[in-house]
Protein backbone atom coordinates (compact mmCIF):
# COMPACT_ATOMS: atom_id res chain seq x y z
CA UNK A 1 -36.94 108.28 -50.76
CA UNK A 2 -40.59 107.98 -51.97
CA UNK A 3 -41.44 108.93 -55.38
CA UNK A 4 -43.88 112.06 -55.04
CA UNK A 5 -45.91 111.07 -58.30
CA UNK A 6 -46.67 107.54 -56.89
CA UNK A 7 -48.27 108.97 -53.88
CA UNK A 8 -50.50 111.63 -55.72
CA UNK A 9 -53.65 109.56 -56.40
CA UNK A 10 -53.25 108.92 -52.43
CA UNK A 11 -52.82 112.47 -51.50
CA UNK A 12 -56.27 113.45 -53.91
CA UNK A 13 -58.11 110.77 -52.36
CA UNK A 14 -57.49 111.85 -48.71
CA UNK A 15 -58.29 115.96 -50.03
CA UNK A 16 -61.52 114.30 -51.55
CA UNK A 17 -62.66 112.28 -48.51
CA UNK A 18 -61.88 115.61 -45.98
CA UNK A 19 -63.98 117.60 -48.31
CA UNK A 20 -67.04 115.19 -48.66
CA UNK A 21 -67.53 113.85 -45.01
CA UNK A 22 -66.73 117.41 -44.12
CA UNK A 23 -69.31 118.82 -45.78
CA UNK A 24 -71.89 115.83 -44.63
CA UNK A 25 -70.97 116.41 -40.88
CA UNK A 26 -71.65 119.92 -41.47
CA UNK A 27 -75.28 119.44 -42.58
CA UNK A 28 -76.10 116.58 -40.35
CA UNK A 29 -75.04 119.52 -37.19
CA UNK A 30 -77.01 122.33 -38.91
CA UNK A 31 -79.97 120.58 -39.45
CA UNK A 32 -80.08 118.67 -35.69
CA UNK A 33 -79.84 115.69 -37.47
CA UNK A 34 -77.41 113.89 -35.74
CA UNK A 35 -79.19 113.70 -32.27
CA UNK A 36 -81.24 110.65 -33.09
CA UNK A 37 -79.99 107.22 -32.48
CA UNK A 38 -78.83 105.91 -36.11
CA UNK A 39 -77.13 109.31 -37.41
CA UNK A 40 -74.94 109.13 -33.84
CA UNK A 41 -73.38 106.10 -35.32
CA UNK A 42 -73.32 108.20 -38.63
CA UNK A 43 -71.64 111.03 -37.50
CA UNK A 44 -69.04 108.83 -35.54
CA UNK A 45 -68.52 106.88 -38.89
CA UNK A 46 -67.82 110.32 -40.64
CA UNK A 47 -65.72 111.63 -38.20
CA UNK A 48 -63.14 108.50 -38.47
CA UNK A 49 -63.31 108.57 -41.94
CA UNK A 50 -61.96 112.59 -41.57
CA UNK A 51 -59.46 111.70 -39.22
CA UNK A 52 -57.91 108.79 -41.10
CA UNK A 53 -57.71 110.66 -44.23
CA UNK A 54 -56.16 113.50 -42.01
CA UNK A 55 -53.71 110.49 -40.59
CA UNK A 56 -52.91 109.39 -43.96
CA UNK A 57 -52.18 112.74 -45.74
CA UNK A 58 -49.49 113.47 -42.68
CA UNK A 59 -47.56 110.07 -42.84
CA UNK A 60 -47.79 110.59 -46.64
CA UNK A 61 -46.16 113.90 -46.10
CA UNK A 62 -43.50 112.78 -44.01
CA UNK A 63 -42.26 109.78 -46.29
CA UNK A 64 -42.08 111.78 -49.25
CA UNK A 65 -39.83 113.82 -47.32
CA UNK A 66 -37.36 111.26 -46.84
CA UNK A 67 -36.27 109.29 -43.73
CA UNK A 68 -34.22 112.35 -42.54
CA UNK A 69 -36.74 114.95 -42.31
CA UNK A 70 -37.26 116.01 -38.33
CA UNK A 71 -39.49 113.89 -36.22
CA UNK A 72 -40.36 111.62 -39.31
CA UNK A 73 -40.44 108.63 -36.77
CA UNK A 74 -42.71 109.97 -34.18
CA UNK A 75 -45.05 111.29 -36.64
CA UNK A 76 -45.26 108.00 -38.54
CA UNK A 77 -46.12 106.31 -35.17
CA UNK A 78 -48.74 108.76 -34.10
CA UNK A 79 -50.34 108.73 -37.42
CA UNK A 80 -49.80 105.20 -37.66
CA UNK A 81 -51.53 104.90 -34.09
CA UNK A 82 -54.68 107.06 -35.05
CA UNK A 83 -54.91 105.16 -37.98
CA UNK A 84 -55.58 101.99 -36.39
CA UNK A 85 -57.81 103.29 -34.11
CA UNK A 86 -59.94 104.88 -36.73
CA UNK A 87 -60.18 102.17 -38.57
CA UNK A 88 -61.10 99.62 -35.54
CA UNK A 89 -63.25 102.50 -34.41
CA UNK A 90 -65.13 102.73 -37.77
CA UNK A 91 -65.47 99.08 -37.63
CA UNK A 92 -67.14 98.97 -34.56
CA UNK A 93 -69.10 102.22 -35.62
CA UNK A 94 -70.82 100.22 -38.83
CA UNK A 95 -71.58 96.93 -37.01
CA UNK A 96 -73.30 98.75 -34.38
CA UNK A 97 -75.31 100.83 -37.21
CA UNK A 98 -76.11 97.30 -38.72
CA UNK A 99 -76.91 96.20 -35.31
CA UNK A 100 -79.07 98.76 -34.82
CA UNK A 101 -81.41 98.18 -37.71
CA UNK A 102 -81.46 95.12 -36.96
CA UNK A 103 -83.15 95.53 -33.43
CA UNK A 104 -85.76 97.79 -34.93
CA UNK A 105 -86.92 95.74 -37.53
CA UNK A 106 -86.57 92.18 -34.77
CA UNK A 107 -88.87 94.61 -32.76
CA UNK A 108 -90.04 98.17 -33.62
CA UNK A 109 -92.54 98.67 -31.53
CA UNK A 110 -90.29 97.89 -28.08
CA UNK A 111 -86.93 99.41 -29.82
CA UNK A 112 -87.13 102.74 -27.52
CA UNK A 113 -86.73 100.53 -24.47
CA UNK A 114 -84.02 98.67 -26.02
CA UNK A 115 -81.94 101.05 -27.85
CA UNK A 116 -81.84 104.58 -26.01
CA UNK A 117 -79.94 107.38 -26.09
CA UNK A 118 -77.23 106.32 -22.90
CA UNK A 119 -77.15 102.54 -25.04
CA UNK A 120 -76.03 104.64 -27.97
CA UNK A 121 -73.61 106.49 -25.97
CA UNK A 122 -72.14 103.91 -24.45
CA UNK A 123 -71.82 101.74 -27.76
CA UNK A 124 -69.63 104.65 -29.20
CA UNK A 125 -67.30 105.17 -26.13
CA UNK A 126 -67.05 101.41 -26.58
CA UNK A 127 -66.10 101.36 -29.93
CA UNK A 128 -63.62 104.43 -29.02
CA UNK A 129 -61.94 102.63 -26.01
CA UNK A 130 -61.27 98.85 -28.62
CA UNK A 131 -59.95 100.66 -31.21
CA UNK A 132 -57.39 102.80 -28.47
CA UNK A 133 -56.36 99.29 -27.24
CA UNK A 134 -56.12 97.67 -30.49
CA UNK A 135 -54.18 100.29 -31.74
CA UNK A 136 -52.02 100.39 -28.75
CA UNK A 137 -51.37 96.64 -29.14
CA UNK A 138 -48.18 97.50 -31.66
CA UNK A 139 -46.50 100.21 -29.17
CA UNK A 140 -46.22 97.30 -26.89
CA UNK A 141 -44.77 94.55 -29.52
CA UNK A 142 -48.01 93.34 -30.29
CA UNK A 143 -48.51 93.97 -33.77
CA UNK A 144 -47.02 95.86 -36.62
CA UNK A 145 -48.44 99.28 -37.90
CA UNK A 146 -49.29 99.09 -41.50
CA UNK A 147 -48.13 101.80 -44.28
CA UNK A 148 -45.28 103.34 -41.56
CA UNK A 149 -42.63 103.29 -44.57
CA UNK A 150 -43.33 102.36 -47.87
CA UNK A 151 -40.77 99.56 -47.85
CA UNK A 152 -41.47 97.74 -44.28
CA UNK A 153 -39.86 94.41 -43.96
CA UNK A 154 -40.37 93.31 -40.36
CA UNK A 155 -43.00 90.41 -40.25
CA UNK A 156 -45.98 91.55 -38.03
CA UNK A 157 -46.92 88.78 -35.13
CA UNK A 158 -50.27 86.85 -35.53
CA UNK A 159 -52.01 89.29 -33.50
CA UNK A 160 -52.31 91.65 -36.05
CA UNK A 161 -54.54 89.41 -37.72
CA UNK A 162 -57.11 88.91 -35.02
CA UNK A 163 -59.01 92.37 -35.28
CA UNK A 164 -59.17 91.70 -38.88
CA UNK A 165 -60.74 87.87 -38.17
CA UNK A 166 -62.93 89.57 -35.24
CA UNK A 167 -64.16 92.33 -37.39
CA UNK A 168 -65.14 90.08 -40.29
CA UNK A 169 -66.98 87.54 -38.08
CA UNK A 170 -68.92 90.69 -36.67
CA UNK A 171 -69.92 91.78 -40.38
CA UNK A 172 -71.11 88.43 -41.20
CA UNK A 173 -73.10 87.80 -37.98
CA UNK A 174 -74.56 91.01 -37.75
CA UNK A 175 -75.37 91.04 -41.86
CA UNK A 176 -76.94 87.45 -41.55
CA UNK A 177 -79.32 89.04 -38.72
CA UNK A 178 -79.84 92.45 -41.16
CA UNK A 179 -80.75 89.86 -44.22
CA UNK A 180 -82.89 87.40 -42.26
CA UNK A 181 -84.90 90.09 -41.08
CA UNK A 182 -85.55 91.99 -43.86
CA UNK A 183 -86.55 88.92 -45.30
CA UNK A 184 -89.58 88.77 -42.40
CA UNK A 185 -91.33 91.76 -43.84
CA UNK A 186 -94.79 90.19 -45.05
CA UNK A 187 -97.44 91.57 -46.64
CA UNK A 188 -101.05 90.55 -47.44
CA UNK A 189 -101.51 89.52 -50.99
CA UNK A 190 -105.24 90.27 -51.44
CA UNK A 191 -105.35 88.01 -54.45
CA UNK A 192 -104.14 84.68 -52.89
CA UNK A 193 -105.50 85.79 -49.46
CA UNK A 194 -102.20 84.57 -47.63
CA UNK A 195 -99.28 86.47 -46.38
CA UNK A 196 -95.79 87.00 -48.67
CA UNK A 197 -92.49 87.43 -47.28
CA UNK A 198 -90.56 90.51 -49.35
CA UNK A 199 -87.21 90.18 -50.13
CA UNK A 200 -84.23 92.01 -51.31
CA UNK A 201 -84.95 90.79 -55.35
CA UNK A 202 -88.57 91.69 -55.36
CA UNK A 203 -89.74 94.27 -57.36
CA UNK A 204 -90.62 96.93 -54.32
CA UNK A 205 -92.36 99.72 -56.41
CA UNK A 206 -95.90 97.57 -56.81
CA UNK A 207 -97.23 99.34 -54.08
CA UNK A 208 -98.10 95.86 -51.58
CA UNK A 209 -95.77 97.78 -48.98
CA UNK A 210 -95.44 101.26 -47.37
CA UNK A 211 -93.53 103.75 -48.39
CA UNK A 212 -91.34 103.60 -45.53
CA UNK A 213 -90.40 99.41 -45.79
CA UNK A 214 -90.07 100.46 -49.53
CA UNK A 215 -86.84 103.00 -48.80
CA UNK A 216 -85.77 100.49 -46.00
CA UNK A 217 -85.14 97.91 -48.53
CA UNK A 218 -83.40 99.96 -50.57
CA UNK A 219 -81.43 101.33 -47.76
CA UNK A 220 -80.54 97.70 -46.87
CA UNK A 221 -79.14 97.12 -50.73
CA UNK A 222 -76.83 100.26 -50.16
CA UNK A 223 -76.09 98.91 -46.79
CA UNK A 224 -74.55 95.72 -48.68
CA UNK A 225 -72.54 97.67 -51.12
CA UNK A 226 -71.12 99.02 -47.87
CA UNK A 227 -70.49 95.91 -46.44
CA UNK A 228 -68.34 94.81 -49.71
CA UNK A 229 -66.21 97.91 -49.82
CA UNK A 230 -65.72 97.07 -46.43
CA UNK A 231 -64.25 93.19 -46.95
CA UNK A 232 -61.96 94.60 -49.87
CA UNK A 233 -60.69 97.24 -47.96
CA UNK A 234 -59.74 94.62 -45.15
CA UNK A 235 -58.65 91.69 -47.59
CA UNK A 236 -56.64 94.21 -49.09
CA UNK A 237 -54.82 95.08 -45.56
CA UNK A 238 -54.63 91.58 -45.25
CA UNK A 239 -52.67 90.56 -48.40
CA UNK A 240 -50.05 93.36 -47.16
CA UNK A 241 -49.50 91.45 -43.90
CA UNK A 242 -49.30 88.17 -45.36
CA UNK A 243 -46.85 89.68 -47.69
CA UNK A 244 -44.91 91.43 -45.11
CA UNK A 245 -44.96 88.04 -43.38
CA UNK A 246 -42.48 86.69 -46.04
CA UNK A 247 -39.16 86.78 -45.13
CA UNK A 248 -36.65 88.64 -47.45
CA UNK A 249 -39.43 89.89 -49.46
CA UNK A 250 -40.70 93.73 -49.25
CA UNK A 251 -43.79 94.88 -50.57
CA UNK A 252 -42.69 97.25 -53.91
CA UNK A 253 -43.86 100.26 -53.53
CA UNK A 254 -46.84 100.74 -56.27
CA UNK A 255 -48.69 97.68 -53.74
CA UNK A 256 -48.40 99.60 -50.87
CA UNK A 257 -50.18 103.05 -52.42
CA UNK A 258 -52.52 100.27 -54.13
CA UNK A 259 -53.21 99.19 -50.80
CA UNK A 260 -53.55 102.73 -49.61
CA UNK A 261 -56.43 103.52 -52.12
CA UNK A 262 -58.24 100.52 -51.62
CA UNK A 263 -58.21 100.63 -47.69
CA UNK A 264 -59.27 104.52 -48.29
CA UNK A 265 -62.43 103.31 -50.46
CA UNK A 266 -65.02 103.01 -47.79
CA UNK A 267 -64.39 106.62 -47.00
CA UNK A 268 -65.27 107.84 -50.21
CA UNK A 269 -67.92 105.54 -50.33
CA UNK A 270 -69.73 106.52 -46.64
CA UNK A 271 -70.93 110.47 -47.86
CA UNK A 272 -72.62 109.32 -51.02
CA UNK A 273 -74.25 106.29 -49.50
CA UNK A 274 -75.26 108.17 -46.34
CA UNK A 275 -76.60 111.31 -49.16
CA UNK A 276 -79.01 108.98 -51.13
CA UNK A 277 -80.03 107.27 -47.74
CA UNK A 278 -80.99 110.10 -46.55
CA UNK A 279 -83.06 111.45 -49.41
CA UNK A 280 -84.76 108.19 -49.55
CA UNK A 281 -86.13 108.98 -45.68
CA UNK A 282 -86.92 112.60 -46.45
CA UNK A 283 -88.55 111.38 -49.79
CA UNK A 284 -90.66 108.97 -47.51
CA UNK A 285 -91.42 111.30 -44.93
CA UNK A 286 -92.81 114.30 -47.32
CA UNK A 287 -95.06 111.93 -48.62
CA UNK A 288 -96.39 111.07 -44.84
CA UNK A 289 -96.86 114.39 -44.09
CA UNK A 290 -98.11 115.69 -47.42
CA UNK A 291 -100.80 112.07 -46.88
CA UNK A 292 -101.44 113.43 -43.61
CA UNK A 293 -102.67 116.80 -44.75
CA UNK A 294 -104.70 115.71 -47.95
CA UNK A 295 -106.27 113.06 -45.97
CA UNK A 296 -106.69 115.79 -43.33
CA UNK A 297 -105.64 114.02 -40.36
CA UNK A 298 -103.06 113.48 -38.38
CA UNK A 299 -102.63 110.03 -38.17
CA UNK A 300 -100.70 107.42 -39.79
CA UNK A 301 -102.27 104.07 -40.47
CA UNK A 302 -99.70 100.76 -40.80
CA UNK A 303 -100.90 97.59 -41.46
CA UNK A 304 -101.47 95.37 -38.37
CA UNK A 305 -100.21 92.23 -40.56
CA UNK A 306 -96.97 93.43 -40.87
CA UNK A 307 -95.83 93.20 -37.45
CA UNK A 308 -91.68 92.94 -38.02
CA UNK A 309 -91.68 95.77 -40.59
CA UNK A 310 -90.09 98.91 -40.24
CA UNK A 311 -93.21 100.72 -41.33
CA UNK A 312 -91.95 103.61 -38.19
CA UNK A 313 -88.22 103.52 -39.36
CA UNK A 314 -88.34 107.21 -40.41
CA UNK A 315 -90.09 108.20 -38.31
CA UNK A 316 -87.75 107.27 -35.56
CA UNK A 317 -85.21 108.51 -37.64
CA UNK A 318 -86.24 111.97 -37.90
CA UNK A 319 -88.07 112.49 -34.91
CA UNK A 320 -85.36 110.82 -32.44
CA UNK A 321 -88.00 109.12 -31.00
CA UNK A 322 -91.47 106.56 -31.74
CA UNK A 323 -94.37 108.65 -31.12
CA UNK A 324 -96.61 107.38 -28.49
CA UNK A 325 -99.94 105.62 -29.93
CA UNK A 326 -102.62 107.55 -29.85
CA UNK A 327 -106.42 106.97 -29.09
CA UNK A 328 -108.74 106.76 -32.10
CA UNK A 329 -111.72 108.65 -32.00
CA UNK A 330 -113.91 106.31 -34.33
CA UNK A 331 -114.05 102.52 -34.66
CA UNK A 332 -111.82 101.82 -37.55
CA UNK A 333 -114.31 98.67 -38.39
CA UNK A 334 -117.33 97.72 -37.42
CA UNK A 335 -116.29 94.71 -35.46
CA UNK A 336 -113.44 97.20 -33.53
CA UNK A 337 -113.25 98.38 -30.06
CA UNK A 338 -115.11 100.89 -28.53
CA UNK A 339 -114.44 104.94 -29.27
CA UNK A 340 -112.29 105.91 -27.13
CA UNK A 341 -110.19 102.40 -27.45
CA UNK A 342 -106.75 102.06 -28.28
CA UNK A 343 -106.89 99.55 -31.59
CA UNK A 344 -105.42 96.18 -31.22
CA UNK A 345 -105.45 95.76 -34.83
CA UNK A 346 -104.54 99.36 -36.35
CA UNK A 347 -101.36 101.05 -35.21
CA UNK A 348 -101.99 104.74 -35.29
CA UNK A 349 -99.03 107.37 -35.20
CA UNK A 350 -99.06 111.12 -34.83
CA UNK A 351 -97.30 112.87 -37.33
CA UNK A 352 -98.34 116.18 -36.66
CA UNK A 353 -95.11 118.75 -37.10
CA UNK A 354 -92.76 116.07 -38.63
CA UNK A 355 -90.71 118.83 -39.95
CA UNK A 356 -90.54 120.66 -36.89
């Protein structure tokens, strides 16, 4: 039989991450939030972090019990079951989210005709439908379900370690593409006349960017914090198989609820790192609108120079969609188009009613 006192940090971590992502799904409904594009990935990320924590606290429940309470086996392979899928789900959930990003910064300007609402449907009932048949894979022989008892000592197959190989190869690829393009921002040093490329290690707060690219590179450095409590949670999983793989030798128990916490971090993590991404955005987009009003106007001018910028990344955000450019009444230089003209060299953005 377990030991109850082993399993306690596990059981206050899984309370913990119920409560938080709880309480961040609830806002995120209240406040409509979670009908644009990147906060349907959000929500989906949330709601497998609830349900693993929900999966974890049962089996948790049953093996302190003891191997002859009623049902123990069933409930350890259901749990075990929506474990997996959770955590393939929530895999799939983040790359997309990186993925996402990445197409509006590669092109911001054409990202509603690439990324719309039925895309971002059908990217999470794909991520739903891999993670059922990965986590189907061990009812079938293919694969071992981690964490069913505390002392498992059947070596899983090698299958077991392809979702973790395919999942990591996603990170990197999509991360590389995240990285790459955030290092395509430029802006126009007026000093040397030339355009500079702005990158995660420059100081951000000198005011040679927007407001908007500012909190996008900070969102991008709590995107990568992400990303590592992501590979530990995995390379922890992964040192549990390759131990399991050994034959004649168990895993003792304090590894496995070691392994437990550690493959339960990005669930704590997700609520606070979603919180202060989200104040960032609101941060940015009271300072549009309160620009707007001083200025008295209700346009938004971006610099034409930085094309690959996500100078309308909150926008998007918060609105669900890019407004539509608008036509300038005046010139905005004297070598400009006509009035009446769209400008070719000025981007200009309603933000009338952001908040509504």
């Amino acid at each position: 039989m377990a030991d109850p006192v082993m399993w306690v940090p596990v059981l206050v971590q899984c309370v913990f991450i119920l409560v938080t992502n709880g309480f961040v799904m609830f806002v995120l409904i209240q406040s409509g939030l979670f009908r644009s594009r990147q906060n349907a990935f959000v929500m989906n990320l949330l709601a497998c972090d609830c349900l693993r924590a929900f999966a974890v606290l049962a089996r948790i429940l049953v093996i302190m019990a003891g191997p002859a309470a009623s049902g123990s086996d069933i409930i350890c392979v259901a749990t075990g079951f929506l474990e997996t899928a959770t955590s393939v789900a929530d895999c799939v959930a983040f790359t997309l989210l990186l993925y996402d990003r990445h197409m509006f910064v590669a092109s911001p300007i054409n990202y509603l005709h690439q990324v719309s609402r039925a895309s971002v449907m059908f990217g999470v009932a794909y991520g739903a439908a891999h993670a059922m048949f990965v986590a189907a894979l061990p009812l079938i022989g293919w694969g071992h379900f981690i964490y069913v008892t505390p002392h498992a000592t059947s070596p899983p197959p090698g299958a077991s370690l392809l979702p973790l190989a395919g999942s990591g190869f996603c990170f990197v690829r999509i991360w590389r593409m995240v990285r790459q393009r955030t290092n395509q921002i430029r802006v126009y040093n007026m000093e040397r006349a030339v355009l500079e490329p702005v990158g995660l290690h420059r100081c951000i707060g000198d005011g040679a960017i927007t407001e908007a690219e500012t909190a996008f590179l900070k969102t991008v450095r709590l995107l990568s914090i992400l990303v590592a409590c992501y590979f530990l949670s995995w390379l922890s999983r992964l040192a549990l198989l390759v131990r399991l793989m050994v034959p004649g030798q168990a895993p003792s128990q304090a590894a496995v609820v070691a392994v437990a916490v550690i493959s339960l971090l990005t669930c704590t993590v997700n609520p606070f790192m979603y919180g202060v991404y989200n104040r960032k955005f609101r941060q940015t987009l009271r300072a549009v609108a309160t620009c707007g009003r001083r200025a008295e106007s209700d346009v938004l001018e971006i610099s034409p120079y930085i094309v690959k910028s996500p100078s309308l990344l909150a926008l998007s955000d918060y609105r669900g969609d890019l407004p539509r450019p608008v036509r300038c009444p005046q010139p905005l230089d004297p070598t400009g188009p006509a009035d009446g003209a769209l400008a070719p060299d000025n981007i200009r953005i309603g933000v009338k009613n952001v908040w509504s």
